[in-house]
Protein backbone atom coordinates (compact mmCIF):
# COMPACT_ATOMS: atom_id res chain seq x y z
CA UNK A 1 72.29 -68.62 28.96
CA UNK A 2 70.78 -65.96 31.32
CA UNK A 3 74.02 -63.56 30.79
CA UNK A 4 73.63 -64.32 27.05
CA UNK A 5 70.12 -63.09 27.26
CA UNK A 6 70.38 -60.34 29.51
CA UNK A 7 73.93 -59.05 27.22
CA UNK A 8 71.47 -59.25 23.77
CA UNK A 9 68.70 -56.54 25.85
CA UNK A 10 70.90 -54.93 26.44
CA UNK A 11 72.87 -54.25 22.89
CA UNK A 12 68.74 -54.09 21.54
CA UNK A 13 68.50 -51.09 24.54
CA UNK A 14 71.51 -49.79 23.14
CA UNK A 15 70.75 -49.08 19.61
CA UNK A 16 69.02 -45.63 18.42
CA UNK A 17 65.42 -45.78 17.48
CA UNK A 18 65.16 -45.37 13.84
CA UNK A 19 62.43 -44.32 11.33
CA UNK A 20 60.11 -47.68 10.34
CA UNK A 21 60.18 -48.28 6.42
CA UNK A 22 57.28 -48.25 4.24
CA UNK A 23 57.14 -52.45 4.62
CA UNK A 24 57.48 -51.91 8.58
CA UNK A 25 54.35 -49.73 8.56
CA UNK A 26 52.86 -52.05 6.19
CA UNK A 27 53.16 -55.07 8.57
CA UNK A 28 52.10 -53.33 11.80
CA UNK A 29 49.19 -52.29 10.16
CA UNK A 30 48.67 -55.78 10.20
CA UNK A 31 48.97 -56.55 13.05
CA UNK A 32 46.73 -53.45 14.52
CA UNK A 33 44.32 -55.21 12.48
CA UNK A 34 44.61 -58.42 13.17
CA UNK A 35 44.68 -57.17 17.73
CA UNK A 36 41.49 -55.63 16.77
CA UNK A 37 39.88 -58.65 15.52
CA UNK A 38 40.92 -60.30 17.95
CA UNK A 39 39.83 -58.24 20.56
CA UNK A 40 36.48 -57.91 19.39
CA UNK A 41 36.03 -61.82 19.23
CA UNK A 42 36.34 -61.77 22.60
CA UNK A 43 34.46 -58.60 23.33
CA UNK A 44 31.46 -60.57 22.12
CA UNK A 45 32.49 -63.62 24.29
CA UNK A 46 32.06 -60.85 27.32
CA UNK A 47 28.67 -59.76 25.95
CA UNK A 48 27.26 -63.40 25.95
CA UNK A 49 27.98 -64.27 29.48
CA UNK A 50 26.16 -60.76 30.40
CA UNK A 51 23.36 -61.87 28.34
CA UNK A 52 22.66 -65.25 30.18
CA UNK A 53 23.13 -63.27 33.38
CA UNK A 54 20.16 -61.26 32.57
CA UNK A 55 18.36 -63.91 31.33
CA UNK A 56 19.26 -66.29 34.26
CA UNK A 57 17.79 -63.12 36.53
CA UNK A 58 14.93 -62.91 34.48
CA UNK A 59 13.71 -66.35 34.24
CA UNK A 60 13.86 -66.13 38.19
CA UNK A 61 12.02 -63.09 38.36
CA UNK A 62 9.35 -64.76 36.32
CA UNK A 63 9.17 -67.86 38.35
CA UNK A 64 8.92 -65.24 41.73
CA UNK A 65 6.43 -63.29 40.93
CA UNK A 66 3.86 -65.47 38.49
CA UNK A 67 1.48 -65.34 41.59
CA UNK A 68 1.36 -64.41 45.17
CA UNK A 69 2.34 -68.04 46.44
CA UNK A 70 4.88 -68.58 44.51
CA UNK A 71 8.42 -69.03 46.75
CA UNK A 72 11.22 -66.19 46.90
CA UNK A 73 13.58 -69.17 46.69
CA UNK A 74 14.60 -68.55 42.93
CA UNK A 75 15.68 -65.19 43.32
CA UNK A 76 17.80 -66.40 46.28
CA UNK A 77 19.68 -69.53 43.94
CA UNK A 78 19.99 -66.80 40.73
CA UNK A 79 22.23 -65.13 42.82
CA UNK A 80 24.45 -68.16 42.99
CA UNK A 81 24.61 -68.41 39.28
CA UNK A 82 24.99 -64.89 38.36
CA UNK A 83 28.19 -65.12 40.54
CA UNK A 84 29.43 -68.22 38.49
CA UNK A 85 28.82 -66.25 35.44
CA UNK A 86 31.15 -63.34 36.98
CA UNK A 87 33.71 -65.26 37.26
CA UNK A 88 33.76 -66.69 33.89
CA UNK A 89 33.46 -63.50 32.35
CA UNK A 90 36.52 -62.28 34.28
CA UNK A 91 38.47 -65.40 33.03
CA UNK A 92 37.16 -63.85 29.23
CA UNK A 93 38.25 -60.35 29.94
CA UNK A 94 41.50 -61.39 31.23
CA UNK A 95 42.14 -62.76 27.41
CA UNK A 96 39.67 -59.73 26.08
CA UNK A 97 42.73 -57.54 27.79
CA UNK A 98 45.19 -58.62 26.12
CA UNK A 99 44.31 -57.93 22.78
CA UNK A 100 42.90 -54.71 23.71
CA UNK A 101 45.78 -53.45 25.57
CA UNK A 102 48.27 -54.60 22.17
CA UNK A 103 45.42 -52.42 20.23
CA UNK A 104 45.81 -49.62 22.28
CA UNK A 105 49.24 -49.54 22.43
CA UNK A 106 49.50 -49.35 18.80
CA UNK A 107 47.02 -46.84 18.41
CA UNK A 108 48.66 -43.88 21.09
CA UNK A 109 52.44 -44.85 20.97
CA UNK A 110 52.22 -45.79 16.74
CA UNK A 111 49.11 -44.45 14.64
CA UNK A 112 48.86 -41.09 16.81
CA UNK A 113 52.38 -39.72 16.02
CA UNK A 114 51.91 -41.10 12.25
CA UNK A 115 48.78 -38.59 12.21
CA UNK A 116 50.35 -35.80 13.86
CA UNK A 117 53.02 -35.84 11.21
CA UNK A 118 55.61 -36.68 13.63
CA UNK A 119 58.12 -39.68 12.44
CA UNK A 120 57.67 -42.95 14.13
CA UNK A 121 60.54 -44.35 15.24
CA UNK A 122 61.24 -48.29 16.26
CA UNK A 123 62.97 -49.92 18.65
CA UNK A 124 61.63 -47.33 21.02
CA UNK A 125 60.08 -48.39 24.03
CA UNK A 126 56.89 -48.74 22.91
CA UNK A 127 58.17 -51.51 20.76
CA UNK A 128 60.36 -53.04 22.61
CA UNK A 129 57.44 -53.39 25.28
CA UNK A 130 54.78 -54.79 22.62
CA UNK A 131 57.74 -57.17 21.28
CA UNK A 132 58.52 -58.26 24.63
CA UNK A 133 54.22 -59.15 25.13
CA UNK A 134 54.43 -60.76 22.11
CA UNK A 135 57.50 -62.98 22.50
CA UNK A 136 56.16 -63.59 26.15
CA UNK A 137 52.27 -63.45 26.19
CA UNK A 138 50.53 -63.37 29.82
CA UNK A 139 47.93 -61.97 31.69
CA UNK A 140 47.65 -58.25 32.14
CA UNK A 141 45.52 -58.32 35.13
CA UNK A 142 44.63 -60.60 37.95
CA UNK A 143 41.60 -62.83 37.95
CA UNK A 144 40.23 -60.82 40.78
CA UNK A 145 40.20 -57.55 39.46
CA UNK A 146 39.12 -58.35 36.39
CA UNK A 147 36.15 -59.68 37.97
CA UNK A 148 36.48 -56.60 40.29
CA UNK A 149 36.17 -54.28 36.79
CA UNK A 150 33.16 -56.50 35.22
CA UNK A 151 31.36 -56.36 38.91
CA UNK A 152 31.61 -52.29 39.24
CA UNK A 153 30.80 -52.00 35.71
CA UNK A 154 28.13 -54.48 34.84
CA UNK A 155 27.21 -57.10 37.24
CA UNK A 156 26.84 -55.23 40.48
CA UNK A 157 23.39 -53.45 38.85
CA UNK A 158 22.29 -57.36 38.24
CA UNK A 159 22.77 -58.02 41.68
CA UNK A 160 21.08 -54.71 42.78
CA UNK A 161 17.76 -55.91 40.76
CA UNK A 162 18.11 -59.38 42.16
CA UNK A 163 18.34 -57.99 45.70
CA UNK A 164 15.49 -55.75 45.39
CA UNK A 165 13.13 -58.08 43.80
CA UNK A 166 14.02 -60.74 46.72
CA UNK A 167 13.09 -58.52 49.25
CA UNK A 168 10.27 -56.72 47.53
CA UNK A 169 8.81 -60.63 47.35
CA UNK A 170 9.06 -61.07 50.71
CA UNK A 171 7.25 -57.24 51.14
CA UNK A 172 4.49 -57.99 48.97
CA UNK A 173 3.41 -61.21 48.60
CA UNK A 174 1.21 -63.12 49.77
CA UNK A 175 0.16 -59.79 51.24
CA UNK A 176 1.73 -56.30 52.74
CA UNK A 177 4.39 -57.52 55.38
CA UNK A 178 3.32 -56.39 58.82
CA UNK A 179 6.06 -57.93 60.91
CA UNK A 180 9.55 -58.90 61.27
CA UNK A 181 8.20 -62.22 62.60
CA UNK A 182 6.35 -62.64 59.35
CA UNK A 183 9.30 -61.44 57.29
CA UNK A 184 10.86 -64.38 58.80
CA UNK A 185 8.36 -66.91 58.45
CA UNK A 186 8.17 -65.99 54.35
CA UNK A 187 12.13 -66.43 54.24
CA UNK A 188 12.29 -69.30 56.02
CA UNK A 189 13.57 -72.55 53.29
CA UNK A 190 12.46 -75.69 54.90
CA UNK A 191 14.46 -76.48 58.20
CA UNK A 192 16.71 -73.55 57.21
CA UNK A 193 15.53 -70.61 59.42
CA UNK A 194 13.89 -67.20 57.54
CA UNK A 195 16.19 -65.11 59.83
CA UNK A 196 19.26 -67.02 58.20
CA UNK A 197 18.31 -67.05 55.23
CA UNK A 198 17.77 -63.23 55.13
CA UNK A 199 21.60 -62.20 56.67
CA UNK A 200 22.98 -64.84 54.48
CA UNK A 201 21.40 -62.86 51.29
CA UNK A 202 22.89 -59.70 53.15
CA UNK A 203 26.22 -60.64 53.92
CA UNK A 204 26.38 -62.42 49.68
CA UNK A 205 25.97 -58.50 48.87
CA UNK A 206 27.63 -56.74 51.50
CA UNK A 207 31.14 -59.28 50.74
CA UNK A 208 30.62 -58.48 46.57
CA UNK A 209 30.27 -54.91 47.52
CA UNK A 210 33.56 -55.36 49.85
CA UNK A 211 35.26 -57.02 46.58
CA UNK A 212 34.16 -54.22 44.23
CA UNK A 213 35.71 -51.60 46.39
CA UNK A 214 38.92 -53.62 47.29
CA UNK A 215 39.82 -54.77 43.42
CA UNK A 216 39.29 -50.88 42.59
CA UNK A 217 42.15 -49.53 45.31
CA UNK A 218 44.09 -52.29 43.13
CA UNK A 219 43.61 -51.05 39.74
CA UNK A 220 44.27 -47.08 41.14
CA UNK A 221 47.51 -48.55 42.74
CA UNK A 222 48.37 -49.91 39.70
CA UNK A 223 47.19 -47.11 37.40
CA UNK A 224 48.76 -44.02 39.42
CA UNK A 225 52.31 -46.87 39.13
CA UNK A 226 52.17 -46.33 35.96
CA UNK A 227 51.28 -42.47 35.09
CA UNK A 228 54.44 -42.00 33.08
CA UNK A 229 55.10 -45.36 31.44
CA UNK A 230 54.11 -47.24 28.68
CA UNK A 231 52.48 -49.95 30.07
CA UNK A 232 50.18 -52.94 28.69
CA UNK A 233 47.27 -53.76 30.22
């Protein structure tokens, strides 16, 4: 079976691209359409998680700072759930990326030389690559950097706010901090010491900070791979 397959790729490899017929163009138009529709479904999907992010954060910051007594605690937890959120948006824009890379595909290796005037030919690669995706759907990108892209991009300023206003609590309230011994005493949750708690909210941000930097080597590995090939994703 494997020989069988391999011996039909190649014959497809084989035969010259030719010009697409006026039906052809009809039907990938079609499909554009229908990878754009697509695509933005699940564009929106991303844009929902975001928003109960913020929300999430705000709520907290609410709760924080509604008076001077009130605990730092709930901009320590928020942290927590903004991170669950993360990684369900990265699951999203893992699917979000597929349709979007098909989209895109079309639009530079199909509609561009249709508007330059230049014939569009099929069973090029461009095809062959978007037929192959199509008879063979998957992921384009890892779980990790996708949640690597949506970090650098979106949720690394949530955390940033969250951060600040934790330790701008702890600065402020009940009055002006005057000591690192009464930094620790305000951080302190129950049994858990303040000290603790404080490099445990350091290290949370220092390790997404780590991520964020490590998933974007990835993606420039994988982006300078493929400079000069048509590539999904």
């Amino acid at each position: 079976m494997t020989s069988v397959t391999e011996a039909t790729a190649e014959s497809a490899a084989a035969v010259p691209p030719r010009s697409c017929a006026a039906h052809e163009l009809g039907a990938i138009a079609h499909l554009y359409r229908g990878e754009i529709y697509r695509s933005t479904v699940w564009r929106t999907r991303l844009d929902s998680t975001t928003n109960w992010a913020v929300v999430t954060t705000g709520i907290a910051l609410s709760a924080t700072f509604s008076n001077a007594t009130a605990s730092p605690l709930p901009m320590a937890l928020v942290g927590l759930i903004v991170s669950m959120f993360l990684l369900l948006e990265a699951r999203r824009y893992r699917y979000f990326n597929i349709w979007r890379a098909r989209a895109r595909l079309l639009e530079t290796d199909f509609f561009t030389p249709l508007l330059r005037g230049e014939t569009v030919a099929l069973n090029a690669e461009w095809s062959r690559l978007l037929a192959k995706d199509l008879c063979r759907p998957r992921y384009h990108v890892s779980l990790a950097r996708a949640a690597g892209r949506r970090l650098r991009r979106t949720y690394a300023w949530i955390f940033l706010i969250q951060a600040l206003a934790y330790y701008g609590k702890l600065a402020i309230h009940p009055t002006q901090l005057e000591s690192l011994r009464e930094l620790w005493a305000r951080a302190a949750v129950g049994p858990v010491p303040g000290k603790l708690v404080v490099v445990a909210g350091v290290m949370f941000h220092l390790s997404w900070m780590a991520f964020a930097s490590g998933t974007l080597k990835l993606d420039q590995r994988a982006w300078r791979v493929r400079q000069s090939l048509i590539a999904i994703g």
